[in-house]
Protein backbone atom coordinates (compact mmCIF):
# COMPACT_ATOMS: atom_id res chain seq x y z
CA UNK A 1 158.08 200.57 160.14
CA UNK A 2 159.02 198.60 157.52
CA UNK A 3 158.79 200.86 155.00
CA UNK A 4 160.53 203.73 156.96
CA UNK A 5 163.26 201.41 156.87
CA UNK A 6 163.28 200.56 153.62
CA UNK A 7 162.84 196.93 153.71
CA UNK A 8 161.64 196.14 150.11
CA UNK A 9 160.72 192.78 151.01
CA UNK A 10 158.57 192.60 154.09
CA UNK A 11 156.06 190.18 152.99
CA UNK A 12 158.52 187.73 151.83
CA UNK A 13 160.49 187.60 155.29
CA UNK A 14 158.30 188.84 157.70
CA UNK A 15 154.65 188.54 156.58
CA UNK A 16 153.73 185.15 154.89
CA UNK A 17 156.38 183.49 157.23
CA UNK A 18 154.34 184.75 159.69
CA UNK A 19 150.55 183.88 158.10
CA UNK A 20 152.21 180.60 157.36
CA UNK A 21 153.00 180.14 161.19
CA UNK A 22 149.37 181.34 162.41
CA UNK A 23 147.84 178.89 160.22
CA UNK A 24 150.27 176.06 160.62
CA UNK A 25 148.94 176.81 164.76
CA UNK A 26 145.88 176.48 163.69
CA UNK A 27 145.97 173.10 162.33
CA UNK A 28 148.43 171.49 164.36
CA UNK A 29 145.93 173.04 167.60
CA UNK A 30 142.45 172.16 166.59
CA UNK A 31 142.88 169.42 163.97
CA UNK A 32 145.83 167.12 164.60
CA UNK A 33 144.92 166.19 167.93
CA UNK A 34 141.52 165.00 166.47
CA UNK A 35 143.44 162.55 163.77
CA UNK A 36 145.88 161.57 166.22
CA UNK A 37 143.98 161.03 169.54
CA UNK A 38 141.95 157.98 167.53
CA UNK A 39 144.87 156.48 166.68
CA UNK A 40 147.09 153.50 168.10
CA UNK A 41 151.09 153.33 168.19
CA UNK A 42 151.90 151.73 164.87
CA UNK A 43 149.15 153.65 162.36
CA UNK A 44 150.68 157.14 164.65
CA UNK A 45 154.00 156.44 163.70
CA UNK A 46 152.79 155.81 159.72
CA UNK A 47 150.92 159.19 160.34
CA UNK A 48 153.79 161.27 161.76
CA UNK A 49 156.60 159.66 159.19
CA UNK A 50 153.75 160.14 155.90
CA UNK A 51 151.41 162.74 156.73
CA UNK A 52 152.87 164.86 159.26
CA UNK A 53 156.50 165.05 157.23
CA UNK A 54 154.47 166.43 153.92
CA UNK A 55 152.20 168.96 155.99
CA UNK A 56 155.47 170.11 157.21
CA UNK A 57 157.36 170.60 153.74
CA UNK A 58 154.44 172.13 152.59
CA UNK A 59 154.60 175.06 155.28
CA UNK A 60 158.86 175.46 155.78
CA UNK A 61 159.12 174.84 152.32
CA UNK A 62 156.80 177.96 151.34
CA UNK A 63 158.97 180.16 153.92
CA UNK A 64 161.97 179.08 152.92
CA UNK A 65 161.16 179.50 149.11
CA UNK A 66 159.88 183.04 150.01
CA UNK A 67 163.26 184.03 151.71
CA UNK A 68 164.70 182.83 148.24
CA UNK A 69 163.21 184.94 146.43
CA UNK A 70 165.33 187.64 148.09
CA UNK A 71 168.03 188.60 145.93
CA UNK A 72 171.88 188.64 146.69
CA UNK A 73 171.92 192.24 145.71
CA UNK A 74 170.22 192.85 148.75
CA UNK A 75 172.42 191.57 151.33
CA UNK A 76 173.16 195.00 152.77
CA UNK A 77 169.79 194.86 154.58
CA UNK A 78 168.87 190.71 154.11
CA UNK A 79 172.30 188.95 154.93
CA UNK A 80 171.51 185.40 153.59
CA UNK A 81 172.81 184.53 156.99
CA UNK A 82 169.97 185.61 158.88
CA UNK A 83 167.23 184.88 156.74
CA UNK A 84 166.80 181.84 158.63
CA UNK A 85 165.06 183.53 161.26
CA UNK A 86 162.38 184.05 158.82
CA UNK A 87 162.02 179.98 158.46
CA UNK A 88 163.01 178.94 162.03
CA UNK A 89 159.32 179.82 163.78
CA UNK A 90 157.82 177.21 161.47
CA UNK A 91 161.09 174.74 161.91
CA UNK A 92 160.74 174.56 165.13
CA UNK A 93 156.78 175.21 165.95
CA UNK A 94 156.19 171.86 163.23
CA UNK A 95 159.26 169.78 164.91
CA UNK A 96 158.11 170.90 168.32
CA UNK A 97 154.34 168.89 167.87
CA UNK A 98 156.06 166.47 165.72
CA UNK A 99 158.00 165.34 168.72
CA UNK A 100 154.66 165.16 170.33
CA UNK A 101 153.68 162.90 168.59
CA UNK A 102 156.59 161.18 169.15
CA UNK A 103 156.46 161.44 173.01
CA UNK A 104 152.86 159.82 172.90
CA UNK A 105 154.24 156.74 171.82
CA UNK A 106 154.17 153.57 174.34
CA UNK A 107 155.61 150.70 172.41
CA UNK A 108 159.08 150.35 172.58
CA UNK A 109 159.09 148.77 169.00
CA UNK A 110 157.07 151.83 168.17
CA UNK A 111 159.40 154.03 169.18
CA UNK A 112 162.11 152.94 167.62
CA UNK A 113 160.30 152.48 164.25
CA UNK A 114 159.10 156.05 164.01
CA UNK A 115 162.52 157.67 165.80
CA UNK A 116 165.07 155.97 163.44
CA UNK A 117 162.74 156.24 160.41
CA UNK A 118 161.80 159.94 161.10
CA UNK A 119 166.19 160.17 161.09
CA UNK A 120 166.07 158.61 157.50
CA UNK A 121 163.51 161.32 156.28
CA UNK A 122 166.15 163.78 158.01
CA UNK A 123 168.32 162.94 156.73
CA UNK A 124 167.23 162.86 153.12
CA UNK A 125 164.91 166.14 153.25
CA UNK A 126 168.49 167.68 154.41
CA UNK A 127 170.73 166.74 151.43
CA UNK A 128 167.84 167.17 148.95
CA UNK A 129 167.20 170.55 150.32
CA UNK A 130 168.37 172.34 147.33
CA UNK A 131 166.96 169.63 144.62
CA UNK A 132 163.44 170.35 146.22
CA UNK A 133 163.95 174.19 146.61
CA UNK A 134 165.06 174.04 142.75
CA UNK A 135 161.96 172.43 141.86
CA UNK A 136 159.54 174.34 143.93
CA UNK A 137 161.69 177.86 142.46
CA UNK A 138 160.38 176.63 139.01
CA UNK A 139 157.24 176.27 139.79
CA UNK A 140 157.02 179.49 141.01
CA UNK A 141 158.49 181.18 137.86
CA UNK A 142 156.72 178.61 135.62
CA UNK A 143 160.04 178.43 133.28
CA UNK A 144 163.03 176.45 134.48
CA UNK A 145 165.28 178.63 132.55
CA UNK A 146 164.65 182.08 134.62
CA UNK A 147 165.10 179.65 137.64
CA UNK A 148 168.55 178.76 136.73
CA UNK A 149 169.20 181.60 135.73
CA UNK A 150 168.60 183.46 139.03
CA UNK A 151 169.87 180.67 141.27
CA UNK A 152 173.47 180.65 139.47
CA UNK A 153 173.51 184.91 139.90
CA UNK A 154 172.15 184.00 143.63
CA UNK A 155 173.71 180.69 144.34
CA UNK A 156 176.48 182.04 146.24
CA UNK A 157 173.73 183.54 148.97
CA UNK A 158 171.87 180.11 148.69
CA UNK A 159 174.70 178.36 149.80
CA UNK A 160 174.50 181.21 152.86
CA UNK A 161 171.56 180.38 153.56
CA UNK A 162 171.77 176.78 153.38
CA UNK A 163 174.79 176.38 155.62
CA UNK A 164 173.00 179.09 158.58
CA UNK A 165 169.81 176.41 157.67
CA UNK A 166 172.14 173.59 159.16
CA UNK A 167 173.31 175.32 162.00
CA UNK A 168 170.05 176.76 163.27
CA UNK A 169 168.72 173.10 163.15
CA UNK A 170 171.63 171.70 165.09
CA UNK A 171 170.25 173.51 168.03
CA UNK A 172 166.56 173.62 167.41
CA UNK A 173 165.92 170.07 166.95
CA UNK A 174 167.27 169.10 170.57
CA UNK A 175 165.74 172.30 172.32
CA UNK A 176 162.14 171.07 170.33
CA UNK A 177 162.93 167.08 172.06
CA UNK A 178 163.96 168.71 175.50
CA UNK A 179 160.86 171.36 175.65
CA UNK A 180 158.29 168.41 174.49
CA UNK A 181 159.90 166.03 177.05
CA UNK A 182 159.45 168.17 179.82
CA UNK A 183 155.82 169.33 178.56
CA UNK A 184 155.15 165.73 178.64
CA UNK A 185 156.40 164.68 182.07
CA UNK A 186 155.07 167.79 184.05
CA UNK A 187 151.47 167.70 182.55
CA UNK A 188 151.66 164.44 183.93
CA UNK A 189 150.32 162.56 180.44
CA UNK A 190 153.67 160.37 180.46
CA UNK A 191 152.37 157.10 182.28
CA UNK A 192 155.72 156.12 183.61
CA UNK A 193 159.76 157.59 183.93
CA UNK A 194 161.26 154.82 182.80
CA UNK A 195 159.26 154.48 179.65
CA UNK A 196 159.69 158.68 179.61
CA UNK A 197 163.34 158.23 179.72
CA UNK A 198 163.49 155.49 177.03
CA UNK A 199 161.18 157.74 174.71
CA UNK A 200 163.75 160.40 175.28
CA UNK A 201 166.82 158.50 175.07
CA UNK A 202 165.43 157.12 171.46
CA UNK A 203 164.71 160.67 170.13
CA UNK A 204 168.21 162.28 171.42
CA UNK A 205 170.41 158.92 170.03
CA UNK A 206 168.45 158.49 166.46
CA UNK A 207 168.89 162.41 166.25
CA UNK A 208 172.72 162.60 167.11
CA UNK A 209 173.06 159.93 164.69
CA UNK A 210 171.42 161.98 161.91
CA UNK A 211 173.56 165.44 162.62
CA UNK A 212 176.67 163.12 162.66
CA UNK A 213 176.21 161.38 159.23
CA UNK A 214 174.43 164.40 157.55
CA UNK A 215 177.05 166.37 158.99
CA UNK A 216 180.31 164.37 157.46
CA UNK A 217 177.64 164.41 154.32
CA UNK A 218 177.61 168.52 154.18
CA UNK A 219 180.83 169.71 155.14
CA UNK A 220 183.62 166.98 154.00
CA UNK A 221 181.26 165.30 150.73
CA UNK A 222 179.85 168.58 149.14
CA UNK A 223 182.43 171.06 150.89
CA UNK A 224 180.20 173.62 152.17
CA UNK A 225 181.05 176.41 154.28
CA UNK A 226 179.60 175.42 157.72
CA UNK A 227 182.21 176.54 159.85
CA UNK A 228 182.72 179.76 157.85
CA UNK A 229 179.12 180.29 158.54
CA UNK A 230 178.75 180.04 162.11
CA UNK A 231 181.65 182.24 162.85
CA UNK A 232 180.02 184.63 160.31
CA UNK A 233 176.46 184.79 161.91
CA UNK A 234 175.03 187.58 163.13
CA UNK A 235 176.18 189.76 166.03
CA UNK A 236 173.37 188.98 168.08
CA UNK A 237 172.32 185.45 167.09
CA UNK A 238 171.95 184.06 170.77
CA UNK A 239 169.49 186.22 171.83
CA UNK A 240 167.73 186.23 168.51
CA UNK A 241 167.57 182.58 168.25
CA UNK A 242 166.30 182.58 171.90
């Protein structure tokens, strides 16, 4: 179908995103729970703040350097606007067990430890996005000269990309703490509401917190076009995003 269409870069947006997301299943189904079942509040929450934050960069950042690698020439067919949907399975399957994790927690101190420190790693993995991307780019040409090179003739659809990034993870992040929340409470593994709702309350706060600064940080520090964006997305983003 693909190549009926004439999508030249199928494996880049649709195929190792979606290897990456099989695997990533994989692990997080048959061998996190075997780490983190052994383990008590305090070395969890080093686990899910180290560990589980590394794991993750390791698989979004592959997807997202592989929609990268899809030139601004061919926007007619790869708007940089949508190629978030090529990164936003991973996004949200990873921040989906990550909040797991952080549902499982039963020490208040806990929670707030690994809630507001999980916002600090937010918060910098989202205003080092492009610093990181840069790096991984040159790795992947092996010469840091024909990565500058084609981020300055592309850096205008980076920037695209980037600012349909944010917005994607302004919803996805609260849908990830609402759907693990109520996976939690109606398997019945949450030992009490009140300790449910304080969980919950943590996760949605320390997370509002995080969109607010990083937010200011984005759009009024570095100027970038996040309001352009949104009212620039694709025709049928709800449903697609769905």
């Amino acid at each position: 179908v693909g190549a009926h269409l004439k999508l030249h870069h199928m494996f880049k947006v649709v195929i190792f995103p979606f290897i990456l997301m099989n695997v990533g299943l994989f692990i997080l189904k048959f061998c996190m729970p075997l780490i983190v079942v052994h383990l008590t509040d305090y070395p969890k929450v080093a686990f899910r703040l180290i560990a589980y934050s590394m794991v993750t960069e390791l698989f979004v950042g592959k997807a997202r350097m592989a929609c990268r690698l899809v030139p601004l020439v061919d926007e007619d067919v790869y708007r940089p606007e949508d190629k978030v949907f090529a990164v936003l399975g991973l996004d949200c399957l990873f921040g989906y067990w990550g909040r797991i994790i952080l549902m499982d927690l039963q020490d208040p101190g806990a929670v707030l430890v690994a809630n507001f420190g999980n916002a600090a790693l937010e918060f910098f993995a989202r205003i080092t996005v492009v610093q990181r991307d840069k790096f991984y780019l040159g790795l992947t040409y092996r010469s840091f000269e024909r990565r500058n090179s084609y981020w300055s003739t592309n850096a205008k659809g980076m920037m695209r990309f980037r600012c349909s990034m944010i917005i994607s993870h302004l919803f996805s992040e609260y849908l990830m703490i609402a759907a693990a929340a109520a996976f939690y409470w109606w398997s019945g593994i949450a030992k009490d509401l009140s300790s449910h709702l304080y969980n919950c309350m943590v996760q949605v706060v320390s997370e509002l917190i995080t969109d607010v600064v990083t937010l200011y940080w984005e759009i009024f520090r570095h100027k970038l076009p996040v309001i352009p964006a949104w009212f620039d997305r694709q025709q049928h983003w709800g449903p697609i995003f769905g």
